[in-house]
C-alpha atoms as a PDB file:
ATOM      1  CA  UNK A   1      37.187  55.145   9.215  1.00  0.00           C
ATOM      2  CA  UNK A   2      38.995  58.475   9.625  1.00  0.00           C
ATOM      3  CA  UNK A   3      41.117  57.503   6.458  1.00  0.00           C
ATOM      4  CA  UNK A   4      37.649  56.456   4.112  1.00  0.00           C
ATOM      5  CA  UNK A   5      36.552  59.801   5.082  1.00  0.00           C
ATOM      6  CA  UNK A   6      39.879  61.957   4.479  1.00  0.00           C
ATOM      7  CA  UNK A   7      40.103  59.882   1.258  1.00  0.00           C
ATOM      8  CA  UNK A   8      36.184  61.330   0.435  1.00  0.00           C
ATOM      9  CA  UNK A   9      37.182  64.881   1.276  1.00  0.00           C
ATOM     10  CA  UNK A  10      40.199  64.726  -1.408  1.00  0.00           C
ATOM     11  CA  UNK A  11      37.744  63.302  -3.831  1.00  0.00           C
ATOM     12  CA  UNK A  12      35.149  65.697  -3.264  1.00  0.00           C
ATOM     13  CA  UNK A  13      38.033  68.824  -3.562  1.00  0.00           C
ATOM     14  CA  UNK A  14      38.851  67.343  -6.731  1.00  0.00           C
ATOM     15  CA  UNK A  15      35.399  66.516  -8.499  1.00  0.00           C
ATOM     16  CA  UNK A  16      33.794  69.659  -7.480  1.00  0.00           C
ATOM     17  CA  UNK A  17      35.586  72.060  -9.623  1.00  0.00           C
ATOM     18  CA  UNK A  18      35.593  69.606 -12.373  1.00  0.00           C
ATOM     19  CA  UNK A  19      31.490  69.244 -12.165  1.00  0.00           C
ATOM     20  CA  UNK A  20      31.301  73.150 -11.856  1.00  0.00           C
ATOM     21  CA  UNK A  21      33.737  73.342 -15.015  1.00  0.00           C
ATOM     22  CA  UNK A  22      31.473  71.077 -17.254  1.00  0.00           C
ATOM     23  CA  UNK A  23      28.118  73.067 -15.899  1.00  0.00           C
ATOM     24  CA  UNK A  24      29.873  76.099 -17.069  1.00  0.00           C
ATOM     25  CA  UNK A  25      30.749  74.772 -20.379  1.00  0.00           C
ATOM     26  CA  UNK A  26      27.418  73.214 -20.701  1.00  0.00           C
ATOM     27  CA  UNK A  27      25.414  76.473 -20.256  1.00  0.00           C
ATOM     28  CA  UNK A  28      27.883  78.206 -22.718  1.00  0.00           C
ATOM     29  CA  UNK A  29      27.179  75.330 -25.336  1.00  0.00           C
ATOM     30  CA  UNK A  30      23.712  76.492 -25.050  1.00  0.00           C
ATOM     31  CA  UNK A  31      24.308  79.719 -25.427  1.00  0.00           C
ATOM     32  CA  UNK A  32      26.504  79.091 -28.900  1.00  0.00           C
ATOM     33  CA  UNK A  33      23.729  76.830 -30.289  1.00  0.00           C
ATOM     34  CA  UNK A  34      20.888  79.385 -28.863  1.00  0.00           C
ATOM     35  CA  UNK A  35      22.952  82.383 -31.151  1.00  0.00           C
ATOM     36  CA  UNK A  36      23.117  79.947 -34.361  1.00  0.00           C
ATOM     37  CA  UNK A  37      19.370  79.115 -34.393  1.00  0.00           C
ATOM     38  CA  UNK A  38      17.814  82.742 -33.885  1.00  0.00           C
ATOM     39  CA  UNK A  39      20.402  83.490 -36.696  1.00  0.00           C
ATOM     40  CA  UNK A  40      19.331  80.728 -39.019  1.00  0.00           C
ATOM     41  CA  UNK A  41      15.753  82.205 -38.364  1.00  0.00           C
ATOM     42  CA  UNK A  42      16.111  85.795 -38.690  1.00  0.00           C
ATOM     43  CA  UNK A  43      17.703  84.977 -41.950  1.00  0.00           C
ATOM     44  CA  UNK A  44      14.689  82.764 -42.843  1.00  0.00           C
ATOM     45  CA  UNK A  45      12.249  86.023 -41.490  1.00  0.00           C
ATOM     46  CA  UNK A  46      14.131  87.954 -44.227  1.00  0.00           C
ATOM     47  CA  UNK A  47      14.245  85.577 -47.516  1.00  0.00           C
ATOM     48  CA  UNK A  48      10.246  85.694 -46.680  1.00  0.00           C
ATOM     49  CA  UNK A  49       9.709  88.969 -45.352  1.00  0.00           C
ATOM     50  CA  UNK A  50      12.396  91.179 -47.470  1.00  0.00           C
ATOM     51  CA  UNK A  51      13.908  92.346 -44.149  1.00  0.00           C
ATOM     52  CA  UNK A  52      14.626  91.538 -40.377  1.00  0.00           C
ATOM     53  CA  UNK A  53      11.613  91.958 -37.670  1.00  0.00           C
ATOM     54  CA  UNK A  54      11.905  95.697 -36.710  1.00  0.00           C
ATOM     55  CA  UNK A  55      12.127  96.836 -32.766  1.00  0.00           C
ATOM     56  CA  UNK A  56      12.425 100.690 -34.446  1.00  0.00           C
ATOM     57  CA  UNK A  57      16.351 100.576 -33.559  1.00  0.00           C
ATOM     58  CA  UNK A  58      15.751  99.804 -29.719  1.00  0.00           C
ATOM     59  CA  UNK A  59      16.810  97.266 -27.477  1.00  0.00           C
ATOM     60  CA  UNK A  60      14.060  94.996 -26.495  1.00  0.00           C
ATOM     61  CA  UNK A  61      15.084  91.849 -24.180  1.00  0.00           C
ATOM     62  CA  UNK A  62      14.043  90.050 -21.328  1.00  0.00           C
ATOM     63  CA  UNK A  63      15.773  91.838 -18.903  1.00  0.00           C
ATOM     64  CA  UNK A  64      13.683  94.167 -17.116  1.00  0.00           C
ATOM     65  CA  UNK A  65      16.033  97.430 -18.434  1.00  0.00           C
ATOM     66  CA  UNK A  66      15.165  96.212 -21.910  1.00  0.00           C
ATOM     67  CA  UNK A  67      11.384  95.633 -21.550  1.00  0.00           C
ATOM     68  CA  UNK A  68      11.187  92.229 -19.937  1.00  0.00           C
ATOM     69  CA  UNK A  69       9.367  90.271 -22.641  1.00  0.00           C
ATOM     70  CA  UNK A  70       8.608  87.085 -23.422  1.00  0.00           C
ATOM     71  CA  UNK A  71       9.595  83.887 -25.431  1.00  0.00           C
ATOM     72  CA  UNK A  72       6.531  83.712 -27.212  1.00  0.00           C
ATOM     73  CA  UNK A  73       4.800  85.929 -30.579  1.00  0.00           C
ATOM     74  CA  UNK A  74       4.782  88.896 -28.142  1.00  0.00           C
ATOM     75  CA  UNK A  75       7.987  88.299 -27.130  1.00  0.00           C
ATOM     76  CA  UNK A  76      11.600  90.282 -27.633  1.00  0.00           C
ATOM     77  CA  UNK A  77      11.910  89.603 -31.297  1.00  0.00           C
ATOM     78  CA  UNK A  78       8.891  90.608 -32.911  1.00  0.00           C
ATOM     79  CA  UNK A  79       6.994  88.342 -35.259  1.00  0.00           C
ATOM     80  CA  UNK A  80       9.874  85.452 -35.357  1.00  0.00           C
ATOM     81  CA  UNK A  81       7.277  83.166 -33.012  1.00  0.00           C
ATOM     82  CA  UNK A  82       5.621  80.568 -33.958  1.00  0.00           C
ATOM     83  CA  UNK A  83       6.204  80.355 -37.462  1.00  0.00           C
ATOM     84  CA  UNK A  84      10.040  80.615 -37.919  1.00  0.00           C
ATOM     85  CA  UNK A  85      11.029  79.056 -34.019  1.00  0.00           C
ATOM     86  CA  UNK A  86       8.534  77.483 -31.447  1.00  0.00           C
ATOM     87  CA  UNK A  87       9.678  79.915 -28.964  1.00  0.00           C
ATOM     88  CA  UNK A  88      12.334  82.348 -28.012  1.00  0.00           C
ATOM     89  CA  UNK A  89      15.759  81.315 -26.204  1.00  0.00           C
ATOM     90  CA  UNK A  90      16.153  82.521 -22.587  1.00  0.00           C
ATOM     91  CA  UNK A  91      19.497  82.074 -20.800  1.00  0.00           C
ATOM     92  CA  UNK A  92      20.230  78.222 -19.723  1.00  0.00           C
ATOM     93  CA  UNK A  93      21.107  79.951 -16.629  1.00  0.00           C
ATOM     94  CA  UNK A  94      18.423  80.261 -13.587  1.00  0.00           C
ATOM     95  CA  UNK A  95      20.352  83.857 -12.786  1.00  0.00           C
ATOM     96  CA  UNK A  96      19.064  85.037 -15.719  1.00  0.00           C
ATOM     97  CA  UNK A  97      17.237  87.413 -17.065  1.00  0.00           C
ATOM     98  CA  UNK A  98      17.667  89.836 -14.612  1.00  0.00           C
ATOM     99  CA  UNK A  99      18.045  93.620 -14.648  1.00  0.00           C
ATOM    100  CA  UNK A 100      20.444  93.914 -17.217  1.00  0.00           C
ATOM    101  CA  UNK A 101      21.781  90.339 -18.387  1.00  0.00           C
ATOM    102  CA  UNK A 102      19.841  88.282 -20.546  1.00  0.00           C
ATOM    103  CA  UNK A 103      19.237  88.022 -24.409  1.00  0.00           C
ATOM    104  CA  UNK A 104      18.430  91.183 -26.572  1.00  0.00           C
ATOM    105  CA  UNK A 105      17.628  92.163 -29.938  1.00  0.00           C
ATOM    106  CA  UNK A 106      17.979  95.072 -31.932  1.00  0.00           C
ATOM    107  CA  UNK A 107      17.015  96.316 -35.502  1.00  0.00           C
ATOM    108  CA  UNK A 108      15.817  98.788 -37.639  1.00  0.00           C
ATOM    109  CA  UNK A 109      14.812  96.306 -40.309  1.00  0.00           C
ATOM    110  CA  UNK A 110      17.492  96.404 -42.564  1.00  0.00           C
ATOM    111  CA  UNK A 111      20.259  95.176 -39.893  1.00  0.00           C
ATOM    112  CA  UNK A 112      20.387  93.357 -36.209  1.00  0.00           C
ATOM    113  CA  UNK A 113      22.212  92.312 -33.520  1.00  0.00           C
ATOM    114  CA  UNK A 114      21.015  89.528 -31.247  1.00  0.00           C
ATOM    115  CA  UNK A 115      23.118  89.573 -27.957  1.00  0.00           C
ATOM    116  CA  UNK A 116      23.340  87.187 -25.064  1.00  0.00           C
ATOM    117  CA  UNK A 117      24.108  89.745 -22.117  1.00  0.00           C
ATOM    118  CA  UNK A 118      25.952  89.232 -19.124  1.00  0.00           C
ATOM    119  CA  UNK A 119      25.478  85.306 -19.523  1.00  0.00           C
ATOM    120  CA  UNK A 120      28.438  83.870 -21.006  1.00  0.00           C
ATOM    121  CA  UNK A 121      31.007  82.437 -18.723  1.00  0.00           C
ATOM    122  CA  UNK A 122      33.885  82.348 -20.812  1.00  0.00           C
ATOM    123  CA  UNK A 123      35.569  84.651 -23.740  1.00  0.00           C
ATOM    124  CA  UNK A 124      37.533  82.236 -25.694  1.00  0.00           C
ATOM    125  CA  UNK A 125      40.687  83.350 -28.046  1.00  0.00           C
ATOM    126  CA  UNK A 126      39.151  83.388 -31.544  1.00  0.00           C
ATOM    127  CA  UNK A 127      35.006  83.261 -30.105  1.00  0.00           C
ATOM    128  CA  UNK A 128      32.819  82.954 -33.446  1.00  0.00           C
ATOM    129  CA  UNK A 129      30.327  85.382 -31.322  1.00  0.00           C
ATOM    130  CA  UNK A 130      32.998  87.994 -29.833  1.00  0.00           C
ATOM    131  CA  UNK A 131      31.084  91.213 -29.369  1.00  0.00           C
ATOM    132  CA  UNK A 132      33.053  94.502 -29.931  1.00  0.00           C
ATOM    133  CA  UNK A 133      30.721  96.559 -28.309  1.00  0.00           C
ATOM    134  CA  UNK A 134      30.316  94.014 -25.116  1.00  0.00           C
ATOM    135  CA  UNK A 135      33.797  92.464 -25.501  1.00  0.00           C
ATOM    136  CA  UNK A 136      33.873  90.506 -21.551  1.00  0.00           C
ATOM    137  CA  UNK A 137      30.283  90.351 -21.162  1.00  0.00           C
ATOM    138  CA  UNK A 138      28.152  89.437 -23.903  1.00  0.00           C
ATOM    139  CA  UNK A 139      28.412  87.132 -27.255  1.00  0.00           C
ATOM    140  CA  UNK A 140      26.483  88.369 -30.527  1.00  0.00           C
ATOM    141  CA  UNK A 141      25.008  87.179 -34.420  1.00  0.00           C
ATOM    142  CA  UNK A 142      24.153  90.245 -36.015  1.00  0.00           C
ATOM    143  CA  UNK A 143      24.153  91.582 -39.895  1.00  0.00           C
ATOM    144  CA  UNK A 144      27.223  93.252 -40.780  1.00  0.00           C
ATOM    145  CA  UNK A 145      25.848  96.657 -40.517  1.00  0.00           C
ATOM    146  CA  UNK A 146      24.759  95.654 -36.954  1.00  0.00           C
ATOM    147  CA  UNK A 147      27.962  94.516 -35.867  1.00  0.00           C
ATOM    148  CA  UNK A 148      29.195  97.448 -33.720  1.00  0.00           C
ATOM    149  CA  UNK A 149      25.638  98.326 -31.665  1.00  0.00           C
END
């Protein structure tokens, strides 16, 4: 008996990490395919709409410091619900939004920058999404122009 259980315990020490690892991974794959869509819409927003939904050059997110709105027309990107995505992203994590992490948009109309703050759990070596301005805590689309906010 003792050696079915000591045999568990080495099992458990090894599949643990490895669960946690794919969870991780998961949520992050969210995150990536989260980024691409609101991209592929905002750019649909603007071949209708000549240019991007407009926030007046503020950041508006679900977070609490950045207004806590929601995922649906009233939400943190502006006129992008329901006609050009059912509903806006939130984190795949349950510690988000919070305070300060969660997603966030910005524009002025002309350029954006939609940000996934404080979520991602890793910064991979060549990241499609790195953010300059967020570097080890966020991931970012944005217009060129948009790039460094």
């Amino acid at each position: 008996m003792l050696i079915v259980v000591t045999i568990l315990a080495m099992l458990a020490g090894v599949l643990v990490p490895v669960l946690e690892d794919a969870a991780q991974s998961s949520r992050d794959s969210r995150r990536a395919s989260d980024l691409k869509s609101v991209q592929s819409s905002l750019d649909s927003f603007k071949r209708v709409t000549g240019n991007y939904p407009d926030t007046g050059g503020a950041w508006q997110g679900d977070a609490t410091t950045y207004g806590s709105f929601t995922y649906d027309a009233a939400g943190y990107i502006p006129g992008l619900v329901p006609n050009y995505l059912p509903a806006l992203p939130k984190d795949p994590s349950p510690d988000f939004p919070n305070a300060t992490g969660g997603y966030m948009y910005r524009s002025d109309g002309t350029d954006y920058k939609f940000v996934t703050n404080e979520g991602p759990e890793s910064y991979p070596a060549g990241n499609p999404f790195y953010d300059p301005a967020r570097a080890a805590t966020a991931w970012q689309v944005s217009s060129p122009s948009g790039y460094n906010w």
